[in-house]
PDB file of N, CA and C in Angstrom:
ATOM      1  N   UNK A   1     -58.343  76.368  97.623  1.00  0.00           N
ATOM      2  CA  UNK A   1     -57.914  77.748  97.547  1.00  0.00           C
ATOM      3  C   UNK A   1     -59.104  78.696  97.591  1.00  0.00           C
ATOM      4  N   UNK A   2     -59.903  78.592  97.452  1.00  0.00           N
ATOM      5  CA  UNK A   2     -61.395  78.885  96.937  1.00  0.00           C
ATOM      6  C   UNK A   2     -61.772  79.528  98.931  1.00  0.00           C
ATOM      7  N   UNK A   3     -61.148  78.770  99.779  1.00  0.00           N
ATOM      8  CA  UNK A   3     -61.789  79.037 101.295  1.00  0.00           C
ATOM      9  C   UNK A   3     -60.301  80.067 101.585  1.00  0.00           C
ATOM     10  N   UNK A   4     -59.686  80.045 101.015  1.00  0.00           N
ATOM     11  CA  UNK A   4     -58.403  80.863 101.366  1.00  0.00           C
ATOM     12  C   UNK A   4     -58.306  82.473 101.747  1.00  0.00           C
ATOM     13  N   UNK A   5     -58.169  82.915 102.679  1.00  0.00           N
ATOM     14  CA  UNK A   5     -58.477  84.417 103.258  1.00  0.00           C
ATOM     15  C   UNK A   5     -57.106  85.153 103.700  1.00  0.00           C
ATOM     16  N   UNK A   6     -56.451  86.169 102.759  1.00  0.00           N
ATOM     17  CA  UNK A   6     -55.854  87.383 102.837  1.00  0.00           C
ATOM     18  C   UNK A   6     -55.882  87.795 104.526  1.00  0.00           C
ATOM     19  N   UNK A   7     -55.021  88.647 104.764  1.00  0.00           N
ATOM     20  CA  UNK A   7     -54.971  89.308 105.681  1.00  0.00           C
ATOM     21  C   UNK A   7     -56.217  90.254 106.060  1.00  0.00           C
ATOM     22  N   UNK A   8     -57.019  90.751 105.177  1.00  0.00           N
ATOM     23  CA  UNK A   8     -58.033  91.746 104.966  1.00  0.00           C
ATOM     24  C   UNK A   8     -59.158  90.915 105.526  1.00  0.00           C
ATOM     25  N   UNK A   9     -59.519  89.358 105.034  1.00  0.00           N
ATOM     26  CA  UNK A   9     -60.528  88.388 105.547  1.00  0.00           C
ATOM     27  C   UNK A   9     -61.314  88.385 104.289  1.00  0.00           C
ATOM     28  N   UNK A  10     -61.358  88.611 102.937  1.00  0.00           N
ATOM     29  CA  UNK A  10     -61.945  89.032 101.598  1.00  0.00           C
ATOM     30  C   UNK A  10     -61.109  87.335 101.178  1.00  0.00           C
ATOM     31  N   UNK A  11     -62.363  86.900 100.708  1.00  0.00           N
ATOM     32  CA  UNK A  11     -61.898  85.445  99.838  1.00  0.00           C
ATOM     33  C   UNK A  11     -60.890  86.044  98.945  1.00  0.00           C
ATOM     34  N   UNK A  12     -59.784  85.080  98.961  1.00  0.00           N
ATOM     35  CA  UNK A  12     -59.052  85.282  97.225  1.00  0.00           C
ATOM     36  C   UNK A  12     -59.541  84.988  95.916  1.00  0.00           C
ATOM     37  N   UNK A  13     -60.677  84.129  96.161  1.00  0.00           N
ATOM     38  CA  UNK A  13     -61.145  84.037  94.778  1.00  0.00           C
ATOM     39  C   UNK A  13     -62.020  85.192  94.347  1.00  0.00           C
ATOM     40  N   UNK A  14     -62.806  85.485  95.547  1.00  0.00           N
ATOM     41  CA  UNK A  14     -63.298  87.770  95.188  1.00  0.00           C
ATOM     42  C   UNK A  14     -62.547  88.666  94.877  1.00  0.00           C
ATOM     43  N   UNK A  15     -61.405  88.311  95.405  1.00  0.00           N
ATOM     44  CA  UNK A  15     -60.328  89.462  95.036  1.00  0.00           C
ATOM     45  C   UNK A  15     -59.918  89.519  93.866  1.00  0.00           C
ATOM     46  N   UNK A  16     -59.372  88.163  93.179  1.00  0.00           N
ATOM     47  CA  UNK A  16     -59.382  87.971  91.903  1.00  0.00           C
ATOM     48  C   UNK A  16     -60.141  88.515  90.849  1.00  0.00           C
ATOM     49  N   UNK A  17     -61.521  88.270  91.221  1.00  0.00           N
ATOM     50  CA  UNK A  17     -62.474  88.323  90.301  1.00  0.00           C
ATOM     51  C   UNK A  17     -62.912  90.007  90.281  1.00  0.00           C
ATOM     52  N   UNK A  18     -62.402  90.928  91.622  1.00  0.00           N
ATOM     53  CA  UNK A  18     -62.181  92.008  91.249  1.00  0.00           C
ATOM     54  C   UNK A  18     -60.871  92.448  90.335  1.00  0.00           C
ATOM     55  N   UNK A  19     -59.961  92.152  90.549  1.00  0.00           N
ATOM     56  CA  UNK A  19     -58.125  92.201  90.292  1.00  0.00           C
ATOM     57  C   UNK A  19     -59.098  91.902  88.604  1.00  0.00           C
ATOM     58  N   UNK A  20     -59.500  91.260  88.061  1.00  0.00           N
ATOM     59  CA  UNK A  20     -60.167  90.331  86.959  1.00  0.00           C
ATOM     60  C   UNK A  20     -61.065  92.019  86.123  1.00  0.00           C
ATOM     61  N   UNK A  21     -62.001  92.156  87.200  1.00  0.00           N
ATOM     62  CA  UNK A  21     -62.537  93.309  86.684  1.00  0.00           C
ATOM     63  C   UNK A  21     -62.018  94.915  86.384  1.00  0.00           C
ATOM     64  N   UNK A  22     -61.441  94.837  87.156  1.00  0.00           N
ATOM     65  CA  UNK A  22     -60.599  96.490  87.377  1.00  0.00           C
ATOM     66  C   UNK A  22     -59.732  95.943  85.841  1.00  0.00           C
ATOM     67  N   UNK A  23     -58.917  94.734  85.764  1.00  0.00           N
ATOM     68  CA  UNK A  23     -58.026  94.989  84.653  1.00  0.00           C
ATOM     69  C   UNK A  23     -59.160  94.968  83.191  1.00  0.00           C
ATOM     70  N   UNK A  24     -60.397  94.538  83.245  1.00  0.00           N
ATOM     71  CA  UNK A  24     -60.573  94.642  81.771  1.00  0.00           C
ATOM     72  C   UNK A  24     -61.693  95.783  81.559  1.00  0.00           C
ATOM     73  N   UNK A  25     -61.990  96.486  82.527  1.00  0.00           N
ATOM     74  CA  UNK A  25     -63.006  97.517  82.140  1.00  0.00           C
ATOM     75  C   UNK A  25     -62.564  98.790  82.443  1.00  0.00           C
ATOM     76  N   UNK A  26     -61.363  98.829  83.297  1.00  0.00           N
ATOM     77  CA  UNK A  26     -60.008 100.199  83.403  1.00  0.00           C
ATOM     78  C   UNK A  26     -59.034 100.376  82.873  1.00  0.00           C
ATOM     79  N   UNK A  27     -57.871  99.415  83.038  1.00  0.00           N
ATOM     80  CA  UNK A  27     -56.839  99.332  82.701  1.00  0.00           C
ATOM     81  C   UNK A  27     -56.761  98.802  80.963  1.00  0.00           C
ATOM     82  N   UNK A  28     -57.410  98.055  80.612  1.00  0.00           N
ATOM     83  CA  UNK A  28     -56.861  97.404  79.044  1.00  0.00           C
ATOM     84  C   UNK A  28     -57.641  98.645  78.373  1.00  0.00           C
ATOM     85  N   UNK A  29     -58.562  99.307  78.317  1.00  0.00           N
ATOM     86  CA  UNK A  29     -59.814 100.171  77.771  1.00  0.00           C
ATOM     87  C   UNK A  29     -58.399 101.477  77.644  1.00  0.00           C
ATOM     88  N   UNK A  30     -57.815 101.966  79.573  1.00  0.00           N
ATOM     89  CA  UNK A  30     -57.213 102.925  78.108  1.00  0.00           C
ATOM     90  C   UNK A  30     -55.753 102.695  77.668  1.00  0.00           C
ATOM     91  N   UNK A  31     -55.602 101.564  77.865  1.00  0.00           N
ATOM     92  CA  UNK A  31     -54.518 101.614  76.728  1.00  0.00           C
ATOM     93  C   UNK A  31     -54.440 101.086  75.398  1.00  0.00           C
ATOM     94  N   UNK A  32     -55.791 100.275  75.438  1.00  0.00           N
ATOM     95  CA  UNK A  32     -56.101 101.125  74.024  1.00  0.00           C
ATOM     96  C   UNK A  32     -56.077 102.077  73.470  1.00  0.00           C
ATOM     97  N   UNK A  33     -56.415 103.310  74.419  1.00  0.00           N
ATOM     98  CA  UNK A  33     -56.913 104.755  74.241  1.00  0.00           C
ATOM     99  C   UNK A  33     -55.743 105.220  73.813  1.00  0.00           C
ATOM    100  N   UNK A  34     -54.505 104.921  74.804  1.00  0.00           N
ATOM    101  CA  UNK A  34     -53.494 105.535  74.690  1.00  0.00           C
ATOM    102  C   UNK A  34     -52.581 105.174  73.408  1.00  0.00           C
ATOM    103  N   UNK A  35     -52.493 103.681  72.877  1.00  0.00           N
ATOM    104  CA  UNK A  35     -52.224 103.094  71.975  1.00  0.00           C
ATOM    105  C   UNK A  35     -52.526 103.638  70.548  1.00  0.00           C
ATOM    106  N   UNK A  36     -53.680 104.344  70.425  1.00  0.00           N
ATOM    107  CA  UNK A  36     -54.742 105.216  69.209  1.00  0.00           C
ATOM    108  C   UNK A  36     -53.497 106.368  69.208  1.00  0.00           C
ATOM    109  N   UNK A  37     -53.968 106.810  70.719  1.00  0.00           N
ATOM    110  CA  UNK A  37     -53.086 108.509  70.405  1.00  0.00           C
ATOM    111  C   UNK A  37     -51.631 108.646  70.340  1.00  0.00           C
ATOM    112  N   UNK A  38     -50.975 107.387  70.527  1.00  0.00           N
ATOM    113  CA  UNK A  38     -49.647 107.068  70.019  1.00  0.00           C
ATOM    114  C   UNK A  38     -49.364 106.842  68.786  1.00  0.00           C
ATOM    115  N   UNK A  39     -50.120 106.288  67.835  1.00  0.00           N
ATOM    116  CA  UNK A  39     -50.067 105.816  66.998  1.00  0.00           C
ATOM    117  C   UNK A  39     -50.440 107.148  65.926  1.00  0.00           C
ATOM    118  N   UNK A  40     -51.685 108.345  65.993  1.00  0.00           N
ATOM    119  CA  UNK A  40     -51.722 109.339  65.845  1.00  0.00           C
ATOM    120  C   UNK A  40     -51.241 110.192  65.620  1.00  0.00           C
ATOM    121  N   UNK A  41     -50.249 110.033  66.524  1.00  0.00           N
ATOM    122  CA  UNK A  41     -49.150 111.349  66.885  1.00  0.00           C
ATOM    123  C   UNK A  41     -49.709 111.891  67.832  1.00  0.00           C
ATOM    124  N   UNK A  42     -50.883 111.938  68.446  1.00  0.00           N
ATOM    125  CA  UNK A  42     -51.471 112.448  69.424  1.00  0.00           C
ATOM    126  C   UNK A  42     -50.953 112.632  71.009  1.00  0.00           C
ATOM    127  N   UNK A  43     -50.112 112.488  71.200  1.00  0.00           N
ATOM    128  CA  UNK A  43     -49.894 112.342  72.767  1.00  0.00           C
ATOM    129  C   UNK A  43     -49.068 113.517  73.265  1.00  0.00           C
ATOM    130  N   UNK A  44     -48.724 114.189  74.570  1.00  0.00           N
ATOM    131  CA  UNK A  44     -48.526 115.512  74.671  1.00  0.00           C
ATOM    132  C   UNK A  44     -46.932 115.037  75.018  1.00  0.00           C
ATOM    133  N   UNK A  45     -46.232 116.351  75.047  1.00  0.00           N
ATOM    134  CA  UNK A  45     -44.684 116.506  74.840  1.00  0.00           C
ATOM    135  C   UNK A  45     -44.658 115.963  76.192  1.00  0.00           C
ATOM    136  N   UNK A  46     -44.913 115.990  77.629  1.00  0.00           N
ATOM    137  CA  UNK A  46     -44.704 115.471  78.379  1.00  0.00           C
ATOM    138  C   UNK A  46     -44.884 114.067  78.400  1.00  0.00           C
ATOM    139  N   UNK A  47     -45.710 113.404  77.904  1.00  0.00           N
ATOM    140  CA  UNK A  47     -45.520 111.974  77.905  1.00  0.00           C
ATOM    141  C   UNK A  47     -44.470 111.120  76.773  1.00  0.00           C
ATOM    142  N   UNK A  48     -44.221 112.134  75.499  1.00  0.00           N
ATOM    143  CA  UNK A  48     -43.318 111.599  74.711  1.00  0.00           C
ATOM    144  C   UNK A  48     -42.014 111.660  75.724  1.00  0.00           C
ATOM    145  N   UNK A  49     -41.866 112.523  76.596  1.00  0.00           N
ATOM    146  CA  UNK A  49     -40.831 112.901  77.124  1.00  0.00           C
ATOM    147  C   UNK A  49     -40.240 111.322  78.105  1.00  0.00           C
ATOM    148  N   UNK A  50     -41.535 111.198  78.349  1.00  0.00           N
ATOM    149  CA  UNK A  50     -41.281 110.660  79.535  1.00  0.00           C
ATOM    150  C   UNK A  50     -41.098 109.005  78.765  1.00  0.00           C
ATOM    151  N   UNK A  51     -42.089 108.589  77.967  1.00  0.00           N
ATOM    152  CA  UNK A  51     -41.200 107.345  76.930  1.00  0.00           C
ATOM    153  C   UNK A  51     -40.083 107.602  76.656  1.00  0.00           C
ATOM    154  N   UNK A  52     -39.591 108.841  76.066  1.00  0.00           N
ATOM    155  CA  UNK A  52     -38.164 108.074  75.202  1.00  0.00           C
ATOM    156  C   UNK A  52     -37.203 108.170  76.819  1.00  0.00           C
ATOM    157  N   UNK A  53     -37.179 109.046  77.958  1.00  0.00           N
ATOM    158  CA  UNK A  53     -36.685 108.577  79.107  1.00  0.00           C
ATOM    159  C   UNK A  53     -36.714 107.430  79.758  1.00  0.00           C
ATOM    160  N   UNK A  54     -37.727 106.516  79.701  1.00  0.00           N
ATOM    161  CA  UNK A  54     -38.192 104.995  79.733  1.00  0.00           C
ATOM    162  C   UNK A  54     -37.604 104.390  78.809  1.00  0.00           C
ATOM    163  N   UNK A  55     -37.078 104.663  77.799  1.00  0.00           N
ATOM    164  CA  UNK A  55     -36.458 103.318  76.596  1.00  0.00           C
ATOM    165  C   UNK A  55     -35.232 103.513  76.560  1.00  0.00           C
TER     166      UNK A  55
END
C-alpha cells in the first residue's frame, strides 16, 4: 500500500501523514478551544443557536 497512488499521483502513505498532521495541530487544538468556551459559557448566540438546531 505504501507504492499506492491517488488520482493526484501523491503516495497515500504522504497523504496520510498529512490527513495525520492537519488533524492534530488544526483541527483537535481548536476544539479544545472551543470545548473551554463551551464549557465557560463563552460562545456567541449564533453558535449556541446553531447547536441546539443540531441536537
Amino acid at each position: 500500500m505504501k507504492k499506492d497512488k491517488l488520482i493526484t499521483g501523491i503516495e497515500i502513505t504522504q497523504q496520510m501523514s498529512r490527513a495525520r498532521n492537519i488533524l492534530n495541530n488544526q483541527v483537535l487544538p481548536k476544539e479544545e478551544l472551543f470545548q473551554i468556551r463551551k464549557k465557560e459559557g463563552r460562545l456567541s448566540p449564533e453558535l449556541l443557536n446553531k447547536l441546539k438546531s443540531n441536537a
